[in-house]
Protein backbone atom coordinates (compact mmCIF):
# COMPACT_ATOMS: atom_id res chain seq x y z
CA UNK A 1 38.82 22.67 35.14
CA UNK A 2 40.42 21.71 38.28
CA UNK A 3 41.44 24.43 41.06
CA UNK A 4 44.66 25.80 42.00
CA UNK A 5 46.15 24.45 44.61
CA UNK A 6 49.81 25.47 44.23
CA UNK A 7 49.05 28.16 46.90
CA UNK A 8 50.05 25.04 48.96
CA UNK A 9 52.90 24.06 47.64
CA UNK A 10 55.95 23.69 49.86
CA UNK A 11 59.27 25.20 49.56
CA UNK A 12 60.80 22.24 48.55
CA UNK A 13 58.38 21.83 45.79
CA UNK A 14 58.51 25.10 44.50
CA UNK A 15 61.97 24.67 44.04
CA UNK A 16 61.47 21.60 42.04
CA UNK A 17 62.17 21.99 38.12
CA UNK A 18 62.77 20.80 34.48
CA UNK A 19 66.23 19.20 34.37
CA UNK A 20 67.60 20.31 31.42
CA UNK A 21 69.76 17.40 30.47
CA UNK A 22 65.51 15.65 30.70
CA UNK A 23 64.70 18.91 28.64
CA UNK A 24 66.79 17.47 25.77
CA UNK A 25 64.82 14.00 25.11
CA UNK A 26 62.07 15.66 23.05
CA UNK A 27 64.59 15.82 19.92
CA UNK A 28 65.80 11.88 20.42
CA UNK A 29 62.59 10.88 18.02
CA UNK A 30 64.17 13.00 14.85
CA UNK A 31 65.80 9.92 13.15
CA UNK A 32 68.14 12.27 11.04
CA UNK A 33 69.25 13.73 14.47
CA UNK A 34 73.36 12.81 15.58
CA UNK A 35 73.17 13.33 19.12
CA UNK A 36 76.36 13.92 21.06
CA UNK A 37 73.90 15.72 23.96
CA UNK A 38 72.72 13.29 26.76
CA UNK A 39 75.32 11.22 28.58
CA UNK A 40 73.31 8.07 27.26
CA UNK A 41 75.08 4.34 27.03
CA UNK A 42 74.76 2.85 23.84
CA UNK A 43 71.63 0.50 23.74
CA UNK A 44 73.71 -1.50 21.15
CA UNK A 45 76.14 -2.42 24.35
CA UNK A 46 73.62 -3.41 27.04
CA UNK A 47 74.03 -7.35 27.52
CA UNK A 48 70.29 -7.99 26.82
CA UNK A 49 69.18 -9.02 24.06
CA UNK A 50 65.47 -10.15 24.83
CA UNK A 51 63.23 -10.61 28.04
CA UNK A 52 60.60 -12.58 28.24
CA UNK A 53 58.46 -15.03 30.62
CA UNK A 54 55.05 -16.27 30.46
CA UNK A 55 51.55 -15.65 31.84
CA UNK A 56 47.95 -17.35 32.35
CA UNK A 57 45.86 -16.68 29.84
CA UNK A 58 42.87 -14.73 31.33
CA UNK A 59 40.40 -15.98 33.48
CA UNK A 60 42.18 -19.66 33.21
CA UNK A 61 42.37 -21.78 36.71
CA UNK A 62 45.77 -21.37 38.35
CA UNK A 63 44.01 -24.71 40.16
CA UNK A 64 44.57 -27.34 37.65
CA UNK A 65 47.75 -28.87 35.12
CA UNK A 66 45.81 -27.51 31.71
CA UNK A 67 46.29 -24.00 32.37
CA UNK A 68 47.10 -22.59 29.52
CA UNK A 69 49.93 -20.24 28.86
CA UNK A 70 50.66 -17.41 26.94
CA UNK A 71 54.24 -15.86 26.22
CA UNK A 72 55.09 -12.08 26.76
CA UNK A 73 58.31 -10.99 25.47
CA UNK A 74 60.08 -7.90 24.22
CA UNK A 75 63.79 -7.71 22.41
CA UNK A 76 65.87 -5.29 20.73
CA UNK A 77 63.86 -5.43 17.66
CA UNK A 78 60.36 -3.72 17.38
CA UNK A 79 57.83 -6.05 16.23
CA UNK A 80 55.98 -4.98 13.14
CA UNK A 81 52.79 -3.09 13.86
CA UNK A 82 53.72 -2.58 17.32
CA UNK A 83 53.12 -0.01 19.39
CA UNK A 84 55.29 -0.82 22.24
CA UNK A 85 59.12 0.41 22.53
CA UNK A 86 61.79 -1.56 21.52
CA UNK A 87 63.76 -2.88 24.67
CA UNK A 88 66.31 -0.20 24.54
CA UNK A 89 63.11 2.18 24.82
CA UNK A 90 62.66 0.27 28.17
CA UNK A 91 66.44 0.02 29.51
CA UNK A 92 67.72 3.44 28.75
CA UNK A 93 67.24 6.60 30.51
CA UNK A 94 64.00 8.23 29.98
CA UNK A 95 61.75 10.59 31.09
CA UNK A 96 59.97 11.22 34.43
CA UNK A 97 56.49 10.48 33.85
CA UNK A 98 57.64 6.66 32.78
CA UNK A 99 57.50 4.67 29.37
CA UNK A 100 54.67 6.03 26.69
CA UNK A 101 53.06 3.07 26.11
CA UNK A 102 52.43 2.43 29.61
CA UNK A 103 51.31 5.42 30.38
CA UNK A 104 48.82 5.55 27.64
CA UNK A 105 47.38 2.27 28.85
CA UNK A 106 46.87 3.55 32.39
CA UNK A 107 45.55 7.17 30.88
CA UNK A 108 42.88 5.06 29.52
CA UNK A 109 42.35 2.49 31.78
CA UNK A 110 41.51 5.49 34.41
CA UNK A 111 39.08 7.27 31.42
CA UNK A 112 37.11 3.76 30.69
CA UNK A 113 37.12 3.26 34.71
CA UNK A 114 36.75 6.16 36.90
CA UNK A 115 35.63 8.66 34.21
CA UNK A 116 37.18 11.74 35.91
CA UNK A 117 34.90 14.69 35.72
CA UNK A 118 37.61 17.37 35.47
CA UNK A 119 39.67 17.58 31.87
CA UNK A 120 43.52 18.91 33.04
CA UNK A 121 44.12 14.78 34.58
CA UNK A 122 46.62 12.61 33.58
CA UNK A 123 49.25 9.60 35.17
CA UNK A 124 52.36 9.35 35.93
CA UNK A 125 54.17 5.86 36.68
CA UNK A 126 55.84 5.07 40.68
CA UNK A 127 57.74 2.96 41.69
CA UNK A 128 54.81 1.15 43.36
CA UNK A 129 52.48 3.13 46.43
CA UNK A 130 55.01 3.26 48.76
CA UNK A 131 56.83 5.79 46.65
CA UNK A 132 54.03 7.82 45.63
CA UNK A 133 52.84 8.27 49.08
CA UNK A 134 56.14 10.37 49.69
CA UNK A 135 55.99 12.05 46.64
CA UNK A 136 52.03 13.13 47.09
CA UNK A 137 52.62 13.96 51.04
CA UNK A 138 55.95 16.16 49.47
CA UNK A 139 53.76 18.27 47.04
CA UNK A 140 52.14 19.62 50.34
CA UNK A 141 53.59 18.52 53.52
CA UNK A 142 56.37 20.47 55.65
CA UNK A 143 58.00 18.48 58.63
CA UNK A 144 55.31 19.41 61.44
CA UNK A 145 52.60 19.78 59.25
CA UNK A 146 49.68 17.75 60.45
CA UNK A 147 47.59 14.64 58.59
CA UNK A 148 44.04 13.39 58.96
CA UNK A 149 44.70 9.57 58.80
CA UNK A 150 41.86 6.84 59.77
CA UNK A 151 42.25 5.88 63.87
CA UNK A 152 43.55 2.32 62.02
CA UNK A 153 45.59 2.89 59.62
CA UNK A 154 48.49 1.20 56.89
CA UNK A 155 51.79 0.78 59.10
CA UNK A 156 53.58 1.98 56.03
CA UNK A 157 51.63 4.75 55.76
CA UNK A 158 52.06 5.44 59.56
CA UNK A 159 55.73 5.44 59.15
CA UNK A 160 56.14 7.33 56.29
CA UNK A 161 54.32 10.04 58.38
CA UNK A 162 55.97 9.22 61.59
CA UNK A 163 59.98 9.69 59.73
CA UNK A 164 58.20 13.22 57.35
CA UNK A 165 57.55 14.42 60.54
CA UNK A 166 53.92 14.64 60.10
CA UNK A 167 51.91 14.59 63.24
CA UNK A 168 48.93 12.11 62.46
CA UNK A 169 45.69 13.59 63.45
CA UNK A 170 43.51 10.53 64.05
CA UNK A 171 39.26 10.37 63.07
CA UNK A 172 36.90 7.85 64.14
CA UNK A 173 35.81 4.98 62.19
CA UNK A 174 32.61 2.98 61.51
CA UNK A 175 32.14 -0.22 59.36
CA UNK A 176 32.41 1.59 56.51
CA UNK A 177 35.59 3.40 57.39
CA UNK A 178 36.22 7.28 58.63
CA UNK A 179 32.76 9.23 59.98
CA UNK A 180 32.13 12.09 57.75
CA UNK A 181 31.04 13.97 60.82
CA UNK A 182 33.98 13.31 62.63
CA UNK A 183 36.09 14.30 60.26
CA UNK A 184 34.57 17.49 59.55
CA UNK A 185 34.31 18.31 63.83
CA UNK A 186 38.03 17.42 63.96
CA UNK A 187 38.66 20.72 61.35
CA UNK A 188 36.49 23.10 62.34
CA UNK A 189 37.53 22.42 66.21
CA UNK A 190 40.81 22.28 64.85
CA UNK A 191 43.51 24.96 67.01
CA UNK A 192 46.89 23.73 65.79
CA UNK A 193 49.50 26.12 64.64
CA UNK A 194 49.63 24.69 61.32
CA UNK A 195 46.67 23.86 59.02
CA UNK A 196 44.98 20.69 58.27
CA UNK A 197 46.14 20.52 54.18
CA UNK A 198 45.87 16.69 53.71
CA UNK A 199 43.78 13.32 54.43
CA UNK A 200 44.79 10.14 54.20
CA UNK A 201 42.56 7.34 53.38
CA UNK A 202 42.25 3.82 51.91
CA UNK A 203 38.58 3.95 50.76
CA UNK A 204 38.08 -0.21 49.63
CA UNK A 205 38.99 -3.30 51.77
CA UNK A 206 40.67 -0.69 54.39
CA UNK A 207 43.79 -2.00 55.80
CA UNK A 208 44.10 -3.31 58.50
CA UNK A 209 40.39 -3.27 59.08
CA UNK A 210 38.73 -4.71 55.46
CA UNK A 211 36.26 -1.92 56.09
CA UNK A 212 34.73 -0.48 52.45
CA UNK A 213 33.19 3.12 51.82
CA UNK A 214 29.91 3.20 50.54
CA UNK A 215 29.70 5.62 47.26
CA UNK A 216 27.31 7.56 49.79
CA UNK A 217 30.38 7.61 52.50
CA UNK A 218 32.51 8.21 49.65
CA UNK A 219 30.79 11.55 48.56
CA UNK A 220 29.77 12.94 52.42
CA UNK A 221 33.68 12.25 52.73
CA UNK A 222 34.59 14.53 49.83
CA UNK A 223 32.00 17.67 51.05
CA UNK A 224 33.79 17.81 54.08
CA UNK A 225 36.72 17.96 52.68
CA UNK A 226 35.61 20.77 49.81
CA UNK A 227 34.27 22.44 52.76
CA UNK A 228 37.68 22.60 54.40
CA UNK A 229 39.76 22.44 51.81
CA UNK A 230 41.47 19.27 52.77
CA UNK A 231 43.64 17.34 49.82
CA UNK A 232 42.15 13.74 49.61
CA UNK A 233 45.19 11.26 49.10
CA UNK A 234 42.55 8.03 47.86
CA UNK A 235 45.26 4.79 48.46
CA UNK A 236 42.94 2.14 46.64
CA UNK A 237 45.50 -0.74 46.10
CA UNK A 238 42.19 -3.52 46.89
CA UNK A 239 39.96 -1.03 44.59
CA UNK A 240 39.28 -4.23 42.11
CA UNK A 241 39.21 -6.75 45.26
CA UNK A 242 35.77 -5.63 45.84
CA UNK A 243 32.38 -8.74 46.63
CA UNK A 244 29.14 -6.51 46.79
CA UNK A 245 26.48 -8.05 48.36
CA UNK A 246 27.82 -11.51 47.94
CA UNK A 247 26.75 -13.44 51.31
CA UNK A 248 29.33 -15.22 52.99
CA UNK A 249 28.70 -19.28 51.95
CA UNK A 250 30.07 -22.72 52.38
CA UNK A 251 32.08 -24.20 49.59
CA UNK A 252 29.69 -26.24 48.41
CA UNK A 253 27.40 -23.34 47.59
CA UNK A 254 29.89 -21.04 45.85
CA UNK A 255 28.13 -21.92 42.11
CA UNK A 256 27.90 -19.94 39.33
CA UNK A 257 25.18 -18.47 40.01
CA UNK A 258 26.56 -17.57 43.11
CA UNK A 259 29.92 -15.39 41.37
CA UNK A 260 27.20 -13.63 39.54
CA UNK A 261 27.17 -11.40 42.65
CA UNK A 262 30.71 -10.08 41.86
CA UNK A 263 30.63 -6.45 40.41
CA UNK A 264 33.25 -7.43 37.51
CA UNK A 265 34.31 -3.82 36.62
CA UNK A 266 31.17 -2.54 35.99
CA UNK A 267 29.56 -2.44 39.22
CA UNK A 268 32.21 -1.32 41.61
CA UNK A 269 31.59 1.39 43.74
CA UNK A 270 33.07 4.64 42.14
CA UNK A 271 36.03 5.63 43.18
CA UNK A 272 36.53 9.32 45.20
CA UNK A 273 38.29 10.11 42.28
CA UNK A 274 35.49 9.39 40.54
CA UNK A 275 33.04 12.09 42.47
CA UNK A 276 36.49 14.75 42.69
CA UNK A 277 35.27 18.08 40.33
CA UNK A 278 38.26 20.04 42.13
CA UNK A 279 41.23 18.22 41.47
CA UNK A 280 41.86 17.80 45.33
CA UNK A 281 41.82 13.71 44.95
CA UNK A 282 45.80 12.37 43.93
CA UNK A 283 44.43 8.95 43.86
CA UNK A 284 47.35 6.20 44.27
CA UNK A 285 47.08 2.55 42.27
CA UNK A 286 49.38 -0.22 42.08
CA UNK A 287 49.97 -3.35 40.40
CA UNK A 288 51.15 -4.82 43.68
CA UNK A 289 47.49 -6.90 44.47
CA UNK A 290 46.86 -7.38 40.40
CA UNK A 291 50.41 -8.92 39.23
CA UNK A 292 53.10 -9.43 41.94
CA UNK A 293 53.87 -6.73 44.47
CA UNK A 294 57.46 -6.45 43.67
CA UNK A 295 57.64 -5.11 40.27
CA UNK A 296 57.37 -1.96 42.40
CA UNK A 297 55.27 -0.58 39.56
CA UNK A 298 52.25 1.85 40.11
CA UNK A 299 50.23 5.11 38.84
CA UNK A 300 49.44 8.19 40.40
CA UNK A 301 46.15 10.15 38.40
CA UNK A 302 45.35 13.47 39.21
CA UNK A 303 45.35 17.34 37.93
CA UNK A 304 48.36 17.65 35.20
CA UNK A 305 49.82 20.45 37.12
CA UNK A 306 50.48 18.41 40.34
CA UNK A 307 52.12 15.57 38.23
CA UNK A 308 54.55 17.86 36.67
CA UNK A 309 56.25 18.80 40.24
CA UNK A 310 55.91 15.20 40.88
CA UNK A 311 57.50 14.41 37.62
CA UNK A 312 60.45 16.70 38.37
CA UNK A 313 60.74 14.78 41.75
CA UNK A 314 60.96 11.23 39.75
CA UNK A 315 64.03 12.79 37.77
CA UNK A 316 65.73 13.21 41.02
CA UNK A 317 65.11 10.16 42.71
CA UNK A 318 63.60 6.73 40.60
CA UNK A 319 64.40 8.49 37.26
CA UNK A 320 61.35 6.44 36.59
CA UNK A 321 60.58 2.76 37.65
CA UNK A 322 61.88 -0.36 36.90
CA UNK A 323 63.01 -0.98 32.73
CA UNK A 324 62.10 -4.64 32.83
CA UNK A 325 58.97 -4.04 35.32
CA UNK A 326 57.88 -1.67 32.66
CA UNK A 327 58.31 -3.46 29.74
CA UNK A 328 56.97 -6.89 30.75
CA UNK A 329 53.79 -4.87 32.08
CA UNK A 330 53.33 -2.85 29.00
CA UNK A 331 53.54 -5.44 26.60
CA UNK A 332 51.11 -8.15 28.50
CA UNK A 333 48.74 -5.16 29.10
CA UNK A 334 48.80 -3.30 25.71
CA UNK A 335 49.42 -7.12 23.02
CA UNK A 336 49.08 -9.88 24.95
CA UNK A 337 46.37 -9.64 27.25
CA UNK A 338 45.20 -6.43 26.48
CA UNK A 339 42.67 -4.33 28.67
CA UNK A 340 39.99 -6.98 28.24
CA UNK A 341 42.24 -9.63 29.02
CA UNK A 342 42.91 -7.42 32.22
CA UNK A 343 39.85 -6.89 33.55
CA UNK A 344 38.64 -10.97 32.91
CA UNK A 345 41.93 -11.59 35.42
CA UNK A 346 40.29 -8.83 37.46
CA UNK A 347 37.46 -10.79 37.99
CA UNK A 348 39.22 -13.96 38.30
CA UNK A 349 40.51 -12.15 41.06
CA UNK A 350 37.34 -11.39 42.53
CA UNK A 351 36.47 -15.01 42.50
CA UNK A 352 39.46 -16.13 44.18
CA UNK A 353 39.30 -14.05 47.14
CA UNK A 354 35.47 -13.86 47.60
CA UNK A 355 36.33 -17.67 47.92
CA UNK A 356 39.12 -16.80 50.02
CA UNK A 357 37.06 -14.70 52.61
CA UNK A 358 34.44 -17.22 52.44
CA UNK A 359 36.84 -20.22 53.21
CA UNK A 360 37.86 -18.11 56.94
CA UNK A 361 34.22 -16.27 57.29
CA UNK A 362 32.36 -19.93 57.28
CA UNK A 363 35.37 -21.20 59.88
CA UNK A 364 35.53 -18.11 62.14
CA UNK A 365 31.47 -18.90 62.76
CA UNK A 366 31.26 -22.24 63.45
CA UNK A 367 34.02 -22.16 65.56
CA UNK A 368 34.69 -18.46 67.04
CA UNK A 369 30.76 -17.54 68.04
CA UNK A 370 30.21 -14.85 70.70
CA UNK A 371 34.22 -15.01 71.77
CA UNK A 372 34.71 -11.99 68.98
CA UNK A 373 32.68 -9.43 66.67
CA UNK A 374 33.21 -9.36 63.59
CA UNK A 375 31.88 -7.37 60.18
CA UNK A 376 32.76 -9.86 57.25
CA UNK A 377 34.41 -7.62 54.44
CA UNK A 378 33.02 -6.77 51.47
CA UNK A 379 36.32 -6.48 49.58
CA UNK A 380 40.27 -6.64 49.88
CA UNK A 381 41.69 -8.85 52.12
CA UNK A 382 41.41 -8.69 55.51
CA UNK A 383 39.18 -9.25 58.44
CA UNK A 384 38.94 -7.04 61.63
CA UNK A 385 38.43 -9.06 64.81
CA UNK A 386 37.19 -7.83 67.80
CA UNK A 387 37.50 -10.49 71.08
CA UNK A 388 35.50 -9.85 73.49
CA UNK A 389 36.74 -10.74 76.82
CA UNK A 390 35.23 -10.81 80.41
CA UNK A 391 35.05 -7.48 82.35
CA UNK A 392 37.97 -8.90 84.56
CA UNK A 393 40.58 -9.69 81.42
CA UNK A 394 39.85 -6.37 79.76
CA UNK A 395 41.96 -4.51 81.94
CA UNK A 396 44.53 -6.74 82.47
CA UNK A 397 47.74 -5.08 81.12
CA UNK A 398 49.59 -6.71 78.76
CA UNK A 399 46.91 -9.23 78.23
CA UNK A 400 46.90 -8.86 74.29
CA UNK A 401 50.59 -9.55 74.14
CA UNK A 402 49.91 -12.81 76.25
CA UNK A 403 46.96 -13.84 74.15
CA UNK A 404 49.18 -13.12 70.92
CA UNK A 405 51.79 -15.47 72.68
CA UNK A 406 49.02 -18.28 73.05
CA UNK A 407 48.70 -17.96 69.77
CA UNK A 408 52.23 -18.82 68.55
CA UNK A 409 51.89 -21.56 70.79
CA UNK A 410 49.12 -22.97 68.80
CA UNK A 411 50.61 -22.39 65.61
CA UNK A 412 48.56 -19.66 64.50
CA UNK A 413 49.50 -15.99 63.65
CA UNK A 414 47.16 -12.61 63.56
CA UNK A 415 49.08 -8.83 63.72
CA UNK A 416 48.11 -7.24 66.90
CA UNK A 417 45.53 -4.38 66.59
CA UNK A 418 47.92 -1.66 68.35
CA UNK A 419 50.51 -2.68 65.23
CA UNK A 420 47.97 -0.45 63.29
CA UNK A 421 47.33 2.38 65.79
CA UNK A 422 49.16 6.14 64.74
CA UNK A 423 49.17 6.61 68.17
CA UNK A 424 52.75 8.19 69.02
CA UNK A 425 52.58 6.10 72.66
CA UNK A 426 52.15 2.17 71.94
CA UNK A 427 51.52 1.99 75.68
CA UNK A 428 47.89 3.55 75.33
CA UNK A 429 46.75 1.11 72.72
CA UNK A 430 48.57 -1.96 72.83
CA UNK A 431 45.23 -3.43 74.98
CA UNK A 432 42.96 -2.77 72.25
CA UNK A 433 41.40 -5.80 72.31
CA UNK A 434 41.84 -6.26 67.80
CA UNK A 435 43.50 -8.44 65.70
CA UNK A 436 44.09 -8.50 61.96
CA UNK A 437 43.64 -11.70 60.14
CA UNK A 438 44.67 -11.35 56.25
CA UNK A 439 43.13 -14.17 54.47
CA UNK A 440 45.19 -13.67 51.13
CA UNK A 441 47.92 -15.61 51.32
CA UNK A 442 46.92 -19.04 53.21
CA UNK A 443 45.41 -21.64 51.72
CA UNK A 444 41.45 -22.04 51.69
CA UNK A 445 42.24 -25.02 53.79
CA UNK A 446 44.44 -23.51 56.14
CA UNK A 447 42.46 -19.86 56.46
CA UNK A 448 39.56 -23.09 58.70
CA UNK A 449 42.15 -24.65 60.48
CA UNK A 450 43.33 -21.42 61.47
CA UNK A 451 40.25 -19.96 62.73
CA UNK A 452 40.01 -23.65 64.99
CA UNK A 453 43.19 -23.10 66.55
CA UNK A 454 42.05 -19.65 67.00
CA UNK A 455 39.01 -20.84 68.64
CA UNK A 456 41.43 -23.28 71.20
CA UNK A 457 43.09 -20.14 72.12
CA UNK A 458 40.10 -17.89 72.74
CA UNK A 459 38.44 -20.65 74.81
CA UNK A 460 41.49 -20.00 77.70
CA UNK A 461 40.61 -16.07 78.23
CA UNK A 462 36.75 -15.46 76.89
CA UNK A 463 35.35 -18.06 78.81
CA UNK A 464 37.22 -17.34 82.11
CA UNK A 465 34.57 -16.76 84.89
């Protein structure tokens, strides 16, 4: 059973209830009901009639003309046998916690995947991260309350906290992300008016720096927190993106044999989640990095009594997500591709941008060498570079924003390191000598090229005398 933790709770949650109009939708089901209640437009009205679009079959090659195709549609008329909702189910007003059948799939896609070890758990659908982050911080956070965030953190993230309000309290990272033990000496040195209630952390293929927690980081992570009583928000959106020990090789040697390193599903690293016996993990997923980021459509899974106060918050803002978002994803992941078909294009994935990391890994050696330091990431998609300049460049101000210049010049583009910093003043970081390079969206050819013209640009600073 998971703790209590609505001791914490701020005012504006507490205030947060059932809408009673939403109380109402439990009788809709009773087919010999005549409802003159809820304000509802009649389905019979809406313009649609059907919605439908096709997908790759699982595992397929988006790389060649014979892909094969498969069609996902859903219309005003339920298909026989089907569990899915009928597309007014989809298009009409509905309840906070999002469409049944979707919700059902993700309820069980956590149980088969991260097994959580308390029983009161559930999901409820968001419009996508972004959203949930507000409504997770919101459970807990007051304007002025303080968060533990990673000293390199999600911009988003950073200002979501920065327009809350939240002073960001900033811990040290490693190559596997946040130090355990600086986490737990930044709260019990802690002397800030407020408390320390929350952490924020992206545990897999960190963003910006593609740094992933061990399952041993992961659980020294969670004991300082229990020790504390810190709130874990886990933001996992690369969770799936992950390469284990897969070695970083040429093109020519990415075989078979080779993708057998991938973990598939069944050898990632457990989530935090995963480890939580408390309830104190509200773990945030998204079908941004799976499907296409803007069906805005994502799950939050934690204790049932925190997703009712964040159900009453959906009623008052997103009602729930998207009607077509929901319906296309329910009926590829429940019919047409179901959750095997899901996890094969989960490890398609994998493939893809193992390949991906390889293409700019193999380039940013041959042609980078000592100019930078570098830890090649074993999942998501990004790379944290480190340049090392001469003692005489490294406090040169503004020379980061003259090297980034260079680099437009040469036709190549990485985000600043400072971009990432929570630091209230830019001024003190925006020297750091970082950059982020995402190799996601490039092509394999382009993510070398890249790292040459990177190497023209470095050649003009590191190897100044």
């Amino acid at each position: 059973m998971a703790l209590d933790f609505s001791k914490y709770f701020t005012e504006r949650t507490k205030r947060r209830h059932d809408s009673p109009l939403k109380s109402l939708l439990k009788y809709m089901s009773n087919p010999e009901l005549i409802s003159l209640g809820g304000g509802l437009p009649n389905p019979d009205l809406f313009p649609f009639s059907e919605f439908s679009t096709q997908v790759v079959k699982p595992a397929s090659s988006f790389e060649n003309d014979n892909v094969e195709l498969l069609n996902v549609s859903f219309s005003r008329n339920t298909k026989i046998n089907s569990q899915l909702e009928p597309l007014k189910g989809f298009m009409q007003y509905g309840g906070g916690l999002g469409v049944t059948s979707l919700v059902n799939f993700f309820y069980n896609h956590m149980k088969q995947i991260h097994q959580p070890k308390y029983d009161n758990w559930s999901v409820i659908l968001s419009a996508g991260s972004t959203d949930a982050l507000n409504k997770v911080t919101e459970l807990f956070m007051e304007q002025g309350d303080p968060i533990l965030v990673d000293e390199w953190s999600y911009p988003t993230a950073i200002e979501t906290f920065t327009s809350a309000g939240y002073p960001m309290v900033l811990v040290k990272m490693d190559g596997e992300g946040m130090i355990p033990e600086d986490l737990d000496q930044v709260c019990s040195n802690w002397s800030g008016s407020r408390p320390l209630r929350m952490v924020y952390l992206i545990p897999t293929g960190q963003n910006p720096t593609g740094f992933t927690m061990s399952l041993q980081r992961r659980r020294d992570i969670y004991k300082v927190c229990q020790k504390h009583d810190i709130l874990i928000i886990e933001d996992d959106p690369y969770y799936f993106l992950q390469f284990a020990d897969a070695p970083v090789v040429t093109k020519e040697e990415e075989t078979e044999e080779y993708f057998n390193h991938l973990p598939g599903v069944e050898k990632l690293i457990p989530s935090i989640l995963s480890i939580d016996v408390d309830g104190r993990v509200l773990r945030l997923d998204t079908l941004s990095k799976l499907l296409a980021p803007n069906m805005r459509l994502g799950w939050i899974t934690t204790q049932s009594n925190l997703l009712q106060k964040i159900k009453f918050h959906n009623e008052t803002t997103i009602q729930q997500p998207c009607g077509i978002s929901q319906g296309l994803a329910s009926t590829l992941l429940n019919e047409v591709w179901g959750h095997d078909g899901f996890l094969k294009h989960i490890l398609y994935l994998q493939k893809e941008y193992l390949s991906r990391r390889n293409a700019i890994m193999s380039s940013l050696y041959k042609h980078l060498g000592d100019m930078v330091e570098v830890t090649a990431p074993v999942g998501g998609m990004f790379v944290w570079i480190k340049i090392n300049l001469p003692s005489h460049l490294e406090s040169k101000p503004g020379i980061m924003a003259e090297i980034f210049d260079t680099m437009i010049e040469n036709n190549v583009m990485l985000v600043p390191g400072w971009q990432f910093s929570p630091v209230t003043n830019t001024d003190l970081v925006k020297d750091k000598p970082y950059f982020r390079a995402a190799f996601s969206f490039a092509t394999k050819c382009d993510l070398s090229r890249a790292m040459e013209r990177l190497a023209i640009v470095l050649k003009q600073y590191c190897h100044q005398q």
